[in-house]
Structure formats: structure tokens, C-alpha cells
C-alpha atoms as a PDB file:
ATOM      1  CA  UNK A   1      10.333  36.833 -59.526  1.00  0.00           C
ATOM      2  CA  UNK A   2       7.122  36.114 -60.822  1.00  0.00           C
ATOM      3  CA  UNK A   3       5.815  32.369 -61.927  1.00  0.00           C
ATOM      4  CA  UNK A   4       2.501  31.272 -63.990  1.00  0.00           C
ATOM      5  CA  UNK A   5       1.323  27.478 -62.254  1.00  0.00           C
ATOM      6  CA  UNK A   6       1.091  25.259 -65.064  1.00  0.00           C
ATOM      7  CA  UNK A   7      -1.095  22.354 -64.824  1.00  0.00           C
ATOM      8  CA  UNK A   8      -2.589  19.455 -66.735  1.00  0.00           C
ATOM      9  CA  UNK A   9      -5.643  17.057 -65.879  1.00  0.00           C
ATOM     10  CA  UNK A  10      -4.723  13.326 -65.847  1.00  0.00           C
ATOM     11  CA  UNK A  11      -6.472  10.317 -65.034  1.00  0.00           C
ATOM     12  CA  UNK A  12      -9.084  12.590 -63.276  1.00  0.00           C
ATOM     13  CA  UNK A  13      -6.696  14.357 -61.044  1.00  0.00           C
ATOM     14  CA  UNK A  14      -5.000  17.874 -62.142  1.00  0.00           C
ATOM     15  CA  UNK A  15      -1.006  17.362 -62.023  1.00  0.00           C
ATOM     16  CA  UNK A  16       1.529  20.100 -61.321  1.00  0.00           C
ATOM     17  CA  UNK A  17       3.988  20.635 -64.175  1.00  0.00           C
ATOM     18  CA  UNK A  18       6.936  22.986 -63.860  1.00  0.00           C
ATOM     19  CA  UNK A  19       5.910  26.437 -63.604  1.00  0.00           C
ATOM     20  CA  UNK A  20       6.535  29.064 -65.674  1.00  0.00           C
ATOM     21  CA  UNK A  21       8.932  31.284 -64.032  1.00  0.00           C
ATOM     22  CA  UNK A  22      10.225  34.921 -64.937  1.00  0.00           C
ATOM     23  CA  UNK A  23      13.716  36.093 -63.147  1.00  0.00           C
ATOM     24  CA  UNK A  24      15.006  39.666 -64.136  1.00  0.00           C
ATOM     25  CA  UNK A  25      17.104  41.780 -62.341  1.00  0.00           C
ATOM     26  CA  UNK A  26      18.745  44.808 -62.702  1.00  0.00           C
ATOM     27  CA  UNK A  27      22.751  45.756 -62.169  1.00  0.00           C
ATOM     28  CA  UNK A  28      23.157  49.432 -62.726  1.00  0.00           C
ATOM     29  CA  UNK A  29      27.017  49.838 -62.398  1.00  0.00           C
ATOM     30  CA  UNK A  30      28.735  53.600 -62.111  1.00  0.00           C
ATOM     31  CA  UNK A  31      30.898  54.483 -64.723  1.00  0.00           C
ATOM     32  CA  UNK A  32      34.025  56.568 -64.433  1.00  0.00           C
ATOM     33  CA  UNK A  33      34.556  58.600 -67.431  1.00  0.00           C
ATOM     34  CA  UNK A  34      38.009  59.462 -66.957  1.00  0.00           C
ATOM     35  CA  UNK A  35      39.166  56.734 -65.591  1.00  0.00           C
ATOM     36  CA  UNK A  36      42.480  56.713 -67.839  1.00  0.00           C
ATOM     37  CA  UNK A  37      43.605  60.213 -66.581  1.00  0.00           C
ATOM     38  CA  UNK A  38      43.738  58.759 -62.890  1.00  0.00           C
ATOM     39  CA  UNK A  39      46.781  58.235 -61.018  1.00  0.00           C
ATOM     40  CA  UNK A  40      47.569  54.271 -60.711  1.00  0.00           C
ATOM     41  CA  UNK A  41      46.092  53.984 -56.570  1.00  0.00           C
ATOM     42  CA  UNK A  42      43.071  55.321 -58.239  1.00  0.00           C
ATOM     43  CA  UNK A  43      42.321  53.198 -60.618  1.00  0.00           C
ATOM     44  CA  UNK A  44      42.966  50.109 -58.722  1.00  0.00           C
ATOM     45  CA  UNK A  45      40.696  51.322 -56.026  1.00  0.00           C
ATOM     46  CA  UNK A  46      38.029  51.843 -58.821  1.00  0.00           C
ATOM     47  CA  UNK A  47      38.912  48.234 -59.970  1.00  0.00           C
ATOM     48  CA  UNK A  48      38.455  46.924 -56.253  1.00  0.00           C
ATOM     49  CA  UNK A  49      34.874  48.336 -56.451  1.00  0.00           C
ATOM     50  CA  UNK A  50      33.350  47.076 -59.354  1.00  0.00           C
ATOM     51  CA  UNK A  51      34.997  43.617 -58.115  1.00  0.00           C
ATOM     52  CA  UNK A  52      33.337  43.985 -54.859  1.00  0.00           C
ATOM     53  CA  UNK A  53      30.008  45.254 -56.413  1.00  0.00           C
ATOM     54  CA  UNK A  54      29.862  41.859 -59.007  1.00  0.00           C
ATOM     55  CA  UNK A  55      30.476  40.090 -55.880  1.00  0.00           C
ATOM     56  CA  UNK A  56      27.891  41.550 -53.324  1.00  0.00           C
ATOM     57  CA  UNK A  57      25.491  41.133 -56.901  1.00  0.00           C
ATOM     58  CA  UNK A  58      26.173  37.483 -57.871  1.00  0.00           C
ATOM     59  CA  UNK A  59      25.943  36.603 -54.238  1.00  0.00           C
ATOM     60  CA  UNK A  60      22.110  37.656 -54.244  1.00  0.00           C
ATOM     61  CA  UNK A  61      21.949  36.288 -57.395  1.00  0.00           C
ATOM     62  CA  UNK A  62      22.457  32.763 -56.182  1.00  0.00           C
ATOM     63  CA  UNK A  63      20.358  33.321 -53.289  1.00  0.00           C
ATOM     64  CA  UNK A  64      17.257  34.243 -55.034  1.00  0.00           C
ATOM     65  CA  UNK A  65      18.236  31.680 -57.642  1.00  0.00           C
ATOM     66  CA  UNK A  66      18.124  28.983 -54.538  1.00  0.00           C
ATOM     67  CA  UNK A  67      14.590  29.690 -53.481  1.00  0.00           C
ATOM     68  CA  UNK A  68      13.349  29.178 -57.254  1.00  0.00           C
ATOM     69  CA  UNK A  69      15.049  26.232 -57.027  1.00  0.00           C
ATOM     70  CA  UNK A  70      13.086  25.029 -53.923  1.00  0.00           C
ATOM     71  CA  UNK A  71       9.865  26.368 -55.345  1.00  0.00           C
ATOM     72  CA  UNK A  72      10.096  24.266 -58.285  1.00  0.00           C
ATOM     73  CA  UNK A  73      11.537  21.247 -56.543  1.00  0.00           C
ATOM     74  CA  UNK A  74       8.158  21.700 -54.130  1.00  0.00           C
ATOM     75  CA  UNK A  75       5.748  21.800 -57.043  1.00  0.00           C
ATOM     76  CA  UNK A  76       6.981  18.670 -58.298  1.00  0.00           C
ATOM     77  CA  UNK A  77       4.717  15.894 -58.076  1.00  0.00           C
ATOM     78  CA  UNK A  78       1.810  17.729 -56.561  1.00  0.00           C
ATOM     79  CA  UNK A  79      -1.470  16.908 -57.668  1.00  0.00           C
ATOM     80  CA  UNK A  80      -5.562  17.489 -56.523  1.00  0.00           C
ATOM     81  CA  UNK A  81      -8.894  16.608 -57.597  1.00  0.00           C
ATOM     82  CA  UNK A  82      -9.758  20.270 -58.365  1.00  0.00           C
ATOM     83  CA  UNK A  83      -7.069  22.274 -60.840  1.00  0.00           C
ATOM     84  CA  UNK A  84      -7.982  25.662 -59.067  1.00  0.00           C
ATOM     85  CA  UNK A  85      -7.339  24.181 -55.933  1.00  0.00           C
ATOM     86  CA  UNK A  86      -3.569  23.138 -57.142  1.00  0.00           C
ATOM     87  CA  UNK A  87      -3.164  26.307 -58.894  1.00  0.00           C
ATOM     88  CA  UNK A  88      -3.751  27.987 -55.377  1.00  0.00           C
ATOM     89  CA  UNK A  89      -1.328  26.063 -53.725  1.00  0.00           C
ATOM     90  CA  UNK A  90       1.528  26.460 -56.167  1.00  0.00           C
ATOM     91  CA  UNK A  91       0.709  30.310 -55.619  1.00  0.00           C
ATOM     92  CA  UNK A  92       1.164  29.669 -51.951  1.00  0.00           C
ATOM     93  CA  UNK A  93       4.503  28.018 -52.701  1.00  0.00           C
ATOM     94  CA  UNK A  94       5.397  30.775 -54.952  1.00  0.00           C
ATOM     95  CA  UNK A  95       4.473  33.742 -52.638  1.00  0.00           C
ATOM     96  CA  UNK A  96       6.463  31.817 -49.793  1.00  0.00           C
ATOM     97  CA  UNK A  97       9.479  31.062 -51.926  1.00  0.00           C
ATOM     98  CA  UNK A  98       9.685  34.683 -52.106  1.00  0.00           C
ATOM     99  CA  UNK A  99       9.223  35.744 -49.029  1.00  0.00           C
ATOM    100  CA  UNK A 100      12.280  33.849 -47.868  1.00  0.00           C
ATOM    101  CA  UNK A 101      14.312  34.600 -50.797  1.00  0.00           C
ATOM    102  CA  UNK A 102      14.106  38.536 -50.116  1.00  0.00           C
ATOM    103  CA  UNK A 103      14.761  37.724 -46.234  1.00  0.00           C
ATOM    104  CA  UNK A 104      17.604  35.478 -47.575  1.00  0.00           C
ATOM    105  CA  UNK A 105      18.546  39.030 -49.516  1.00  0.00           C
ATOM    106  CA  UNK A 106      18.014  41.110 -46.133  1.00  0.00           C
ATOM    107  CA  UNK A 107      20.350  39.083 -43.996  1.00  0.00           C
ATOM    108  CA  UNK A 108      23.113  39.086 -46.683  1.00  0.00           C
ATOM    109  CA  UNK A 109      22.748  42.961 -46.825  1.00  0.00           C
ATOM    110  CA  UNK A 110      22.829  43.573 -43.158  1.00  0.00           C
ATOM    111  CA  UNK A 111      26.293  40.765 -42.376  1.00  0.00           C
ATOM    112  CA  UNK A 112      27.805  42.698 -45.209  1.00  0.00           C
ATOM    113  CA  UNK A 113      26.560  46.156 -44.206  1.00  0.00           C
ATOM    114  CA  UNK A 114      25.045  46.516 -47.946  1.00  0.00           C
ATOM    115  CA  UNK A 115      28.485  45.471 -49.119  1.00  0.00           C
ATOM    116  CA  UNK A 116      30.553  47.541 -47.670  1.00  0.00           C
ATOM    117  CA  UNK A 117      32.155  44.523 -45.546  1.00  0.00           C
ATOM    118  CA  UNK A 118      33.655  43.394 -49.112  1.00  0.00           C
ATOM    119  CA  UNK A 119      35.116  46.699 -50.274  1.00  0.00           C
ATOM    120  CA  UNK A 120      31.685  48.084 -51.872  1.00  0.00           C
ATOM    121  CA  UNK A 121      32.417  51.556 -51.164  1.00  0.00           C
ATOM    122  CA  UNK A 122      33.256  54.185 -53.386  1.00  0.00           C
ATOM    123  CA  UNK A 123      36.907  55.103 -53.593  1.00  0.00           C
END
């Protein structure tokens, strides 16, 4: 997650508009090869992982997508006399939003025992 403030001076006072924000993440998935040459218990154990790995995924998907939701809904409305001041403080909101996102992320991986809880284990 990283986020650019964005702010604008009005009436004398520097406003906070929505900031800029930058989400990627990365899924690397295994792929079975010969997959088709498996026996049928196989395949739907294969099947049961990659439904259990989407799930573990999409389920820290939404939490980090949660805390940018916060983040922005904090930034909204702020304002100061000083824009480098405001700046600062949406960086503050930023770097906290963060911070509890990826403890959000750390709890979810420990009550799931990094997935495994859900069937993320290879067959």
C-alpha cells in the first residue's frame, strides 16, 4: 500500500482531498501440469486447494482493503493553516492504517494457521 497526500489551499487554510492511493498484490498460484492424467480423488483434492487458497487470498484482500477504507474516510475533511503540516498528518494516518492492516493480516494467518484451517494444504 502506498498513498501520495493530496492537498489544495482554500480560503487560507490547506484542505485534504482524497489521497492518491496504490494497492498491488501478488497471487502466485501452483500449477499442476498433469493434472488430467490424475486419478478422480486427486484432482478434486487439487480443486479443494486452489478453492481454499482464493479464499485464505480474498480474505486478506478485504482486510487490507478495510484499512484503506478507514484511511481515506479519516482524511476526509481535514484541514490546517500550514499544507506541510496536513501533509504530515495524512502520512501519520497512512503509516497507521498500515500498521493495523498487516496486524489485521497477522491475526487472520495465525486463527487459520496460514490457511491450513480452510484446506490450504497441498494434497
Amino acid at each position: 500500500m502506498n498513498w501520495t497526500p493530496k492537498v489544495q489551499i482554500r480560503n487560507d487554510r490547506c484542505e485534504a482531498l482524497q489521497p492518491e492511493l496504490q494497492l498491488s498484490a501478488d497471487l502466485v498460484m501452483p500449477r499442476w501440469i498433469s493434472q488430467s492424467n490424475a486419478d478422480f480423488a486427486a484432482q478434486q483434492s487439487w480443486i479443494g486447494y486452489i478453492a481454499a487458497a482464493q479464499q485464505y487470498h480474498q480474505k486478506i484482500t478485504r482486510l487490507i482493503e478495510q484499512s484503506v477504507d478507514r484511511f481515506i474516510q479519516q482524511t476526509q475533511g481535514l484541514s490546517a493553516t500550514e499544507c506541510d503540516k496536513l501533509e504530515a498528518l495524512i502520512n501519520a494516518k497512512g503509516r497507521a492504517a498500515l500498521a493495523s492492516a498487516q496486524q489485521k493480516v497477522r491475526t487472520y494467518q495465525r486463527q487459520t494457521r496460514h490457511g491450513e484451517s480452510l484446506g490450504l494444504t497441498i494434497p
